[in-house]
Protein backbone atom coordinates (compact mmCIF):
# COMPACT_ATOMS: atom_id res chain seq x y z
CA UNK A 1 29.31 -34.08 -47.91
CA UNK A 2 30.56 -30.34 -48.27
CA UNK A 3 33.84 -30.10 -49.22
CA UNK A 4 36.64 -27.98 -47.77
CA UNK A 5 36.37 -24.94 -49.33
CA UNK A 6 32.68 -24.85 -48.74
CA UNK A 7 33.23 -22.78 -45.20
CA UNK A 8 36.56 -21.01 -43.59
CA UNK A 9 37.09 -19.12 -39.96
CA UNK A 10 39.82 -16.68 -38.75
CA UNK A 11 40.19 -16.21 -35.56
CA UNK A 12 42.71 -14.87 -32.77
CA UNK A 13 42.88 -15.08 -29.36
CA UNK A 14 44.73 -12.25 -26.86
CA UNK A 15 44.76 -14.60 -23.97
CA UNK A 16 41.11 -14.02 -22.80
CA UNK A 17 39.53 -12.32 -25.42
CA UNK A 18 38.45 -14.51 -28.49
CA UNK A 19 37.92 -12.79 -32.01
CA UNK A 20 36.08 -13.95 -34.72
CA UNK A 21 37.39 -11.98 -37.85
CA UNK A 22 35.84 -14.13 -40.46
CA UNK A 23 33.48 -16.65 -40.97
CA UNK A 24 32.07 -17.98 -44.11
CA UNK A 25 30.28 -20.48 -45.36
CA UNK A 26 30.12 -20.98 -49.07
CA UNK A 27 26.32 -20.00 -50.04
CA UNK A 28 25.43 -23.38 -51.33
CA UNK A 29 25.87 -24.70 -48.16
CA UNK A 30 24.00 -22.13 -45.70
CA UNK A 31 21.04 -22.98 -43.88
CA UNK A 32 23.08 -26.78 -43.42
CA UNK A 33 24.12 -25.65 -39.49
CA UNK A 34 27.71 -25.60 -40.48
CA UNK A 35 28.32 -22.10 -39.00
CA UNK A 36 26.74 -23.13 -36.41
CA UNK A 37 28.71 -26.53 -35.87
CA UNK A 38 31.85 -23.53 -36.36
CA UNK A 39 30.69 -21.49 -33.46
CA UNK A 40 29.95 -24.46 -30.94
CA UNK A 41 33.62 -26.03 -31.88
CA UNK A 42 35.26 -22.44 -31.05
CA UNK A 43 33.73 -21.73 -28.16
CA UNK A 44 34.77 -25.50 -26.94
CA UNK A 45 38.61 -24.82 -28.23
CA UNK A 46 38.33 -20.99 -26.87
CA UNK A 47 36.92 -22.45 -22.72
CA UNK A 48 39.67 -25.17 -23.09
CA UNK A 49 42.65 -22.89 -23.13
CA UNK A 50 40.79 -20.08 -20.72
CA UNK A 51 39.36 -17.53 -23.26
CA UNK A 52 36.47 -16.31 -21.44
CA UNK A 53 34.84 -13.80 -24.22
CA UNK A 54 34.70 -13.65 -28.02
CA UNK A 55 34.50 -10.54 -29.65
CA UNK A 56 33.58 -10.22 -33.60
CA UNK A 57 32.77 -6.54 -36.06
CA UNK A 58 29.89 -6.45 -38.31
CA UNK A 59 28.68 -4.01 -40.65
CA UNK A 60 25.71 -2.48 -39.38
CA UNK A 61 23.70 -2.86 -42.44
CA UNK A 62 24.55 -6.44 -42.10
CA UNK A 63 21.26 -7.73 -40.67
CA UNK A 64 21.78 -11.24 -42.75
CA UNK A 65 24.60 -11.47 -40.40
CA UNK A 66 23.80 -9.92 -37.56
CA UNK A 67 20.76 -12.42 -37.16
CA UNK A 68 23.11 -15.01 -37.38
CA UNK A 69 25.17 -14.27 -34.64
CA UNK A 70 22.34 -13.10 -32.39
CA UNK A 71 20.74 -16.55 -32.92
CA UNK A 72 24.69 -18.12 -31.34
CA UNK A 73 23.95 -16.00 -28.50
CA UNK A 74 25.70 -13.06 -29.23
CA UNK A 75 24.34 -9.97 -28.08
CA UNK A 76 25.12 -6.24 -29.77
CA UNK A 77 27.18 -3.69 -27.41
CA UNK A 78 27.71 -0.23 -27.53
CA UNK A 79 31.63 0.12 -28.44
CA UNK A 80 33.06 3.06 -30.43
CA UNK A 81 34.83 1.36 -33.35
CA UNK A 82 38.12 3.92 -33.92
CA UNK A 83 39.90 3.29 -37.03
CA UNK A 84 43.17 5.30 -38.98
CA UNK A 85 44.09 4.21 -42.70
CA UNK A 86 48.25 4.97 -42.81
């Protein structure tokens, strides 16, 4: 059985956006299907209180990742990412 500090999740919601800002699962444990148990219970908490989109950021180079997510269903988009460090 993993144990709790084998995975974590941050996430906010804006009232119908969802965002993902990190997800982790310890590396022991990948390739298990508990990110993917994460993204199923999400999306099931996000629909229940009327969130009709999640939104996450990933590095480009990424692909690790980026597979990942396109495997959940997530599909790339085209947004310009702005940024200012104060």
């Amino acid at each position: 059985m993993e144990d709790f500090f084998s995975k974590t999740l941050s996430c906010t919601i804006d009232g119908r956006r969802g965002w993902i800002n990190h997800l982790a699962v310890d590396p022991e444990y990948q390739g298990m299907k508990i990110g993917q148990q994460i993204i199923k219970e999400l999306e099931m908490r996000f629909k229940k209180i009327g969130c009709e989109k999640i939104n996450l950021l990933i590095e480009r180079n990424n692909e690790k990742v980026q597979e990942f997510y396109e495997k959940q269903g997530f599909k790339k988009d085209e947004l310009l990412f702005m940024e200012k460090w104060i």
